[in-house]
C-alpha atoms as a PDB file:
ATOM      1  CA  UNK A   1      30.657-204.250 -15.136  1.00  0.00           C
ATOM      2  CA  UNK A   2      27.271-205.712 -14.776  1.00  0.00           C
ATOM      3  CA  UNK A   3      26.669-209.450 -14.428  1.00  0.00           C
ATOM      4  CA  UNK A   4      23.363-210.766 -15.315  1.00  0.00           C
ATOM      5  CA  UNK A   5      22.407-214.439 -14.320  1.00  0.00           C
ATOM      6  CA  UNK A   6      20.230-216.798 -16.740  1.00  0.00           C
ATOM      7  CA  UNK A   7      18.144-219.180 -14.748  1.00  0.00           C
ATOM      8  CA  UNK A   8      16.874-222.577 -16.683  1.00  0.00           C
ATOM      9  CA  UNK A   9      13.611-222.868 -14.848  1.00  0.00           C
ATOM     10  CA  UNK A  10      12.642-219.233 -14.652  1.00  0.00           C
ATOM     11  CA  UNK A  11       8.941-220.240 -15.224  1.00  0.00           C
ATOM     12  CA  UNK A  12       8.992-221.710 -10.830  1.00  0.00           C
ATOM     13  CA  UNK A  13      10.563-218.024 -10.071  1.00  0.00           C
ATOM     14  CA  UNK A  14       8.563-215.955  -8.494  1.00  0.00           C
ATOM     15  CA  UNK A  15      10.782-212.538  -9.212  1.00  0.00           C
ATOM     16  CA  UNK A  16      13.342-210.958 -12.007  1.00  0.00           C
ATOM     17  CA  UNK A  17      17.269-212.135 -11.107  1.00  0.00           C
ATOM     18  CA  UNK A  18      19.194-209.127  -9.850  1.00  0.00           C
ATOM     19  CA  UNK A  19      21.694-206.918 -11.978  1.00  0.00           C
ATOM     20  CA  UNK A  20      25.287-207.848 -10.416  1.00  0.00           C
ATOM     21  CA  UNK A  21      27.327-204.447 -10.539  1.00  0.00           C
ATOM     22  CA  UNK A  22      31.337-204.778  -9.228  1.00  0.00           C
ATOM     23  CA  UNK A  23      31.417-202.139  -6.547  1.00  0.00           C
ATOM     24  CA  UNK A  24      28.285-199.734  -5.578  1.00  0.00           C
ATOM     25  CA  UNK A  25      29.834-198.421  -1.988  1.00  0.00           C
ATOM     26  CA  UNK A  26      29.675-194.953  -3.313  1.00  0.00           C
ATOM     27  CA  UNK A  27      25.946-195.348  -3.961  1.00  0.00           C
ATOM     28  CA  UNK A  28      23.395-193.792  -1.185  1.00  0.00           C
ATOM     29  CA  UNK A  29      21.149-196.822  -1.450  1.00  0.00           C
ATOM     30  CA  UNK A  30      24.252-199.463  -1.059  1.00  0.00           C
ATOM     31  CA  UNK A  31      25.658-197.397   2.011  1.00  0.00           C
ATOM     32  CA  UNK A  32      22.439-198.114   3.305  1.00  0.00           C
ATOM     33  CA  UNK A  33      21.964-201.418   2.907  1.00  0.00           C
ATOM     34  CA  UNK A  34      25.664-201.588   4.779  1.00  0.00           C
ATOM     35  CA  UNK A  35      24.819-199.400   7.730  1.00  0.00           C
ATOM     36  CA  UNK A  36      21.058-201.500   8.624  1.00  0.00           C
ATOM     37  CA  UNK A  37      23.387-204.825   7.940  1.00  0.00           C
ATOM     38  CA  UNK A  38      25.991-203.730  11.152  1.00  0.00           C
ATOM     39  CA  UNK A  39      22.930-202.234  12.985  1.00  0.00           C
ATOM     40  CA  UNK A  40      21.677-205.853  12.618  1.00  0.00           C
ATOM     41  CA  UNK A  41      25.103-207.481  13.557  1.00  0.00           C
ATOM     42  CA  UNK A  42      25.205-204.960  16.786  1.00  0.00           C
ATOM     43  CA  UNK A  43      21.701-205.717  17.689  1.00  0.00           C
ATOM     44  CA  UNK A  44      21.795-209.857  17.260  1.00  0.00           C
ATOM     45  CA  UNK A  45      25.268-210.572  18.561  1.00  0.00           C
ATOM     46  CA  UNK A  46      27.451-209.250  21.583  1.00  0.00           C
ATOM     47  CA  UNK A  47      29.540-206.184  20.507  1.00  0.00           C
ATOM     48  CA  UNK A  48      32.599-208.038  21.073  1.00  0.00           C
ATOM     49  CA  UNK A  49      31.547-210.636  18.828  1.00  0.00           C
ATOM     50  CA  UNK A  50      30.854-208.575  15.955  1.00  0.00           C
ATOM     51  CA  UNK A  51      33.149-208.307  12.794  1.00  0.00           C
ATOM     52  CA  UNK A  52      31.501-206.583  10.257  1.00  0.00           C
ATOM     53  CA  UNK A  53      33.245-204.603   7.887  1.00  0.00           C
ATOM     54  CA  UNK A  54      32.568-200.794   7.734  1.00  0.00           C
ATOM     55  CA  UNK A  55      32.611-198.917   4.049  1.00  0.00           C
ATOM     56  CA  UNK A  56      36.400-197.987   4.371  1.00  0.00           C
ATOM     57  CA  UNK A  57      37.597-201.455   5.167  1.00  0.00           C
ATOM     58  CA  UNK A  58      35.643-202.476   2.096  1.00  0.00           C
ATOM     59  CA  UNK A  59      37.455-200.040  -0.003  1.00  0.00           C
ATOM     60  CA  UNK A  60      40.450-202.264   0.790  1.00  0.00           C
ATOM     61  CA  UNK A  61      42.754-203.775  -2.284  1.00  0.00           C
ATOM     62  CA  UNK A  62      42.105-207.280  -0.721  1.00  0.00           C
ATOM     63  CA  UNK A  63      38.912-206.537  -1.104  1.00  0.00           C
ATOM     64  CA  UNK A  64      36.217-207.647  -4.011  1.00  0.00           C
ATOM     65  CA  UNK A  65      32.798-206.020  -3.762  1.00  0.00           C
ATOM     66  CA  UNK A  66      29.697-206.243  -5.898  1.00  0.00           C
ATOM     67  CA  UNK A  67      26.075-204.604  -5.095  1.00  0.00           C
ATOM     68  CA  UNK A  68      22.415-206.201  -6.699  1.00  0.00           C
ATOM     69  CA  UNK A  69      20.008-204.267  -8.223  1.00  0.00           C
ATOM     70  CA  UNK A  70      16.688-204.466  -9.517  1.00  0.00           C
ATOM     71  CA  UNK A  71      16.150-201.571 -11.761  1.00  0.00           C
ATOM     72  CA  UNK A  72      17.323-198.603  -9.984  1.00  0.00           C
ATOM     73  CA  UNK A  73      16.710-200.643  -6.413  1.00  0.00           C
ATOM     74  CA  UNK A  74      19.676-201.753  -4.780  1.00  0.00           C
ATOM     75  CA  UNK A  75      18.828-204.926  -3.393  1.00  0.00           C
ATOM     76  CA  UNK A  76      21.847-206.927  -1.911  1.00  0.00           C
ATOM     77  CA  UNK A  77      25.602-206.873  -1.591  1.00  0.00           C
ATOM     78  CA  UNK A  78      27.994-209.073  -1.058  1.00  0.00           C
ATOM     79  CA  UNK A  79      32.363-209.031  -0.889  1.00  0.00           C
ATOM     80  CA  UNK A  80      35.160-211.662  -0.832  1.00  0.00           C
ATOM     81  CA  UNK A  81      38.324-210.679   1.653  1.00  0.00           C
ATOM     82  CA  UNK A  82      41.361-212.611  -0.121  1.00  0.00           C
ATOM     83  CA  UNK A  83      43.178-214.156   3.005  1.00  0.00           C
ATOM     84  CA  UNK A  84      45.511-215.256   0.995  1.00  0.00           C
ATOM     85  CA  UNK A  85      45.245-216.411  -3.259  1.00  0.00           C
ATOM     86  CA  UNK A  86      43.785-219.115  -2.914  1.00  0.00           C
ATOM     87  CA  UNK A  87      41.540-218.739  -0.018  1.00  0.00           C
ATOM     88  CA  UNK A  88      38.900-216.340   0.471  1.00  0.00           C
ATOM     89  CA  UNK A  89      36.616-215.010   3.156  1.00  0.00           C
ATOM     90  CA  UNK A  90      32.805-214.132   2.133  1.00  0.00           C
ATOM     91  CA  UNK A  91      31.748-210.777   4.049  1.00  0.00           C
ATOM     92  CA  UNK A  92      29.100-208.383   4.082  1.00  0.00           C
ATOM     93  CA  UNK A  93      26.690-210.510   2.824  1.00  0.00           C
ATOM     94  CA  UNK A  94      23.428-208.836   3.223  1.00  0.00           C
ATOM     95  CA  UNK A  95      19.422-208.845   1.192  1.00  0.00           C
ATOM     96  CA  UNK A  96      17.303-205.754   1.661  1.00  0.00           C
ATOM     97  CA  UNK A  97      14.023-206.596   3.626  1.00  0.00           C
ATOM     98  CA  UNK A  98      12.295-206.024   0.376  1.00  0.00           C
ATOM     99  CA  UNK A  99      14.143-208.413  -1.470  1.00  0.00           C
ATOM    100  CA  UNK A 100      14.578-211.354   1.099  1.00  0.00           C
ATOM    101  CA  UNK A 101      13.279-214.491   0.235  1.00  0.00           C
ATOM    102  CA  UNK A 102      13.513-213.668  -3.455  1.00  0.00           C
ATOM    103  CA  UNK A 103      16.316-215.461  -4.158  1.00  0.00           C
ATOM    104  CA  UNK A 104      19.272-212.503  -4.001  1.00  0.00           C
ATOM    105  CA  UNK A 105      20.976-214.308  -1.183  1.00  0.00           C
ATOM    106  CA  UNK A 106      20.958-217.340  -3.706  1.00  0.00           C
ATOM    107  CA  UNK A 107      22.255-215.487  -6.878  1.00  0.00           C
ATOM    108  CA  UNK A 108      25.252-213.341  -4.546  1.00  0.00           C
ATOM    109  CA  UNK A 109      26.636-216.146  -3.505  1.00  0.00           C
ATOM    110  CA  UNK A 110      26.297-218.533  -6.731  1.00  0.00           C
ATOM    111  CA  UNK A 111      27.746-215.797  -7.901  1.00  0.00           C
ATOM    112  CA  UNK A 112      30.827-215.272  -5.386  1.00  0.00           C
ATOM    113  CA  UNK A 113      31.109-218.953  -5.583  1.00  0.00           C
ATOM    114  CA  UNK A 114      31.791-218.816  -9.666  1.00  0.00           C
ATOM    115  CA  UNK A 115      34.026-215.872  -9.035  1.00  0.00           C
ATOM    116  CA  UNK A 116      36.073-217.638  -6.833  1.00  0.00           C
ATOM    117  CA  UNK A 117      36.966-220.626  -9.105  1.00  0.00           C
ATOM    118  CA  UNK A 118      37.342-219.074 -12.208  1.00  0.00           C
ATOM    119  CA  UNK A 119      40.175-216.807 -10.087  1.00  0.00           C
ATOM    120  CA  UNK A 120      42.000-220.021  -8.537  1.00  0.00           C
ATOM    121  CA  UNK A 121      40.459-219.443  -5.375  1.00  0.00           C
ATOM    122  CA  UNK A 122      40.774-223.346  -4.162  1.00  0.00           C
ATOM    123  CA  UNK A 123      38.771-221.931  -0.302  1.00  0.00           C
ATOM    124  CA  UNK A 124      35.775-219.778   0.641  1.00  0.00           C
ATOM    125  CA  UNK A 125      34.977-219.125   4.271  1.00  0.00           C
ATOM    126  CA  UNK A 126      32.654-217.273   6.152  1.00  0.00           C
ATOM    127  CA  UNK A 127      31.883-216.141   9.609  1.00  0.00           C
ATOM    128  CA  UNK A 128      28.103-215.672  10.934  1.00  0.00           C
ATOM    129  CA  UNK A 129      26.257-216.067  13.742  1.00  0.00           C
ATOM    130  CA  UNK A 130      25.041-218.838  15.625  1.00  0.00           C
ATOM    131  CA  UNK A 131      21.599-217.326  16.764  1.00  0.00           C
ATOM    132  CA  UNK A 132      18.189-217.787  15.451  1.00  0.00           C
ATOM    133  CA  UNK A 133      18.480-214.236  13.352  1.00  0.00           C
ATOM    134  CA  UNK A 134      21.547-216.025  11.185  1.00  0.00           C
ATOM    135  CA  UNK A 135      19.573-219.296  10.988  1.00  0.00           C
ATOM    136  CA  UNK A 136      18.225-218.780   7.521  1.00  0.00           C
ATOM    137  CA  UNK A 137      22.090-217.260   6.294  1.00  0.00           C
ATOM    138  CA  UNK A 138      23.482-221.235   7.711  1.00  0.00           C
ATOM    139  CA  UNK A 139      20.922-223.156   5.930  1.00  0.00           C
ATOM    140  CA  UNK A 140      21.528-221.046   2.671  1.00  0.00           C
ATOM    141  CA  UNK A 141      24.931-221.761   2.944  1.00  0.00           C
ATOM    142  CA  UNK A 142      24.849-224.830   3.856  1.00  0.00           C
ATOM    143  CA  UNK A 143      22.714-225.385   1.066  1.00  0.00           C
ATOM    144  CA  UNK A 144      24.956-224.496  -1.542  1.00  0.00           C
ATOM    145  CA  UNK A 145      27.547-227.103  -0.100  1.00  0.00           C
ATOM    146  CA  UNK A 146      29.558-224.962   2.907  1.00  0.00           C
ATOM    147  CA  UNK A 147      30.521-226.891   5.954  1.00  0.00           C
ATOM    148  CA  UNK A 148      31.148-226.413   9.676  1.00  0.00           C
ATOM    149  CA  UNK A 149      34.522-225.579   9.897  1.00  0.00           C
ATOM    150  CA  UNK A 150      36.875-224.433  12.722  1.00  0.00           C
ATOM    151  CA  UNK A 151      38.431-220.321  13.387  1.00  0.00           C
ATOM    152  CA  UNK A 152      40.363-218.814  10.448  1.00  0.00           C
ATOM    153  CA  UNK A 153      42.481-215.891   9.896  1.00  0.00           C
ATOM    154  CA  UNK A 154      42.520-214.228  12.806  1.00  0.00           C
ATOM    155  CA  UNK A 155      39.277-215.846  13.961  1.00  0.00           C
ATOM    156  CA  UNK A 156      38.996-217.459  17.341  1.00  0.00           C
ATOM    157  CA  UNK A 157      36.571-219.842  18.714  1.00  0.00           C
ATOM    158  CA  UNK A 158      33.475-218.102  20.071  1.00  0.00           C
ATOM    159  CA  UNK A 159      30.488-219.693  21.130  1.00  0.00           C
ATOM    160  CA  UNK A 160      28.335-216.975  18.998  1.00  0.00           C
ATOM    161  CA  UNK A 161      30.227-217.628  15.906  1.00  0.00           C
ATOM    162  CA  UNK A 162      29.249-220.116  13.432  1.00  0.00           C
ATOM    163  CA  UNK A 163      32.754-220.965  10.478  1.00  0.00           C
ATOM    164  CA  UNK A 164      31.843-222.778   7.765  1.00  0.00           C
ATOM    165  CA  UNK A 165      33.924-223.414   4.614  1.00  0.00           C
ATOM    166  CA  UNK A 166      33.765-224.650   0.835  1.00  0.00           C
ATOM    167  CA  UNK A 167      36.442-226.552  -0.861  1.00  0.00           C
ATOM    168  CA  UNK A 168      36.011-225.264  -4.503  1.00  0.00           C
END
C-alpha cells in the first residue's frame, strides 16, 4: 500500500512529499538506509546504550514498518513497536543524507502519528539520544508535540537516553 501526503501550502516547499510504502525491509536500498542508521547509533552513543533494532527484529508481528521513497529513491523509514494496544514505541526512525532537511522526518512521523490514532493507539514513545548528533531528532519531535518523559518498557534511566512521549 502506498500512502501519499497532500500538503496545503506546497507553494513554501522546497521538495516533492515522499511515497509512504508499508514495509520495504526486503529492498537493497531500505537495508541500507537501516545498516548506516545503527552504524550511526554505534558511532554517537556507548555500545551499551544502543537499542536499535536490526532487520529481523523488525520483521516482528508487533512490529509496523513503512519505507519513503522518492521515485525509485528510498529516502526514509520509520516503525511503531506495539508495547501493548494502546501504546506504542516509534523506532528506526531514520532520513537518508540526501533527503535530510527536506521534510521526510516531518511527513514519517505525521504520518506514524495519524496511524496511531486512527488504530486506538491512546501512547507513542520514543527513545533517542541525548547528544548533539540526536539534537535535531528532539526538536522535531518535540515539535510535533512529544514530551520528556521517564523509562518505558524495559527502558531504564540512562544518562545518554533522551524518553519522550505523546498522549494522542
Amino acid at each position: 500500500m502506498t500512502v501519499a501526503f497532500s500538503y496545503q501550502n506546497t507553494a513554501s516547499l522546497h521538495f516533492l512529499p515522499a511515497k509512504l510504502r508499508i514495509g520495504g525491509l526486503e529492498e537493497r536500498q531500505v537495508i541500507k538506509l537501516l545498516k548506516e542508521h545503527i552504524i550511526d547509533m554505534y558511532e554517537h552513543s556507548p555500545e551499551e546504550c544502543v537499542h536499535t533494532l536490526n532487520i529481523n527484529a523488525l520483521q516482528s508481528k508487533t512490529i509496523k514498518f513503512w519505507s519513503a521513497w522518492r521515485g525509485n529513491e528510498a529516502v526514509g523509514c520509520v516503525a511503531l513497536k506495539y508495547l501493548s494496544p494502546y501504546h506504542c514505541e516509534i523506532k528506526s526512525m531514520r532520513t537518508s543524507s540526501q533527503a535530510r532537511g527536506t521534510g521526510v522526518g516531518s511527513q514519517l512521523l505525521n504520518h506514524v502519528i495519524e496511524y496511531a490514532k486512527l488504530n486506538g493507539v491512546k501512547r507513542l514513545s520514543l527513545e533517542t539520544g541525548t547528544m548533539d548528533f540526536f539534537a535535531p531528532a528532539r526538536k522535531l519531535y518535540r515539535k510535533k508535540g512529544f514530551e520528556p518523559c521517564g523509562p518505558f518498557g524495559d527502558y531504564e534511566v540512562d544518562p545518554h537516553s533522551c524518553f519522550m512521549t505523546l498522549i494522542l
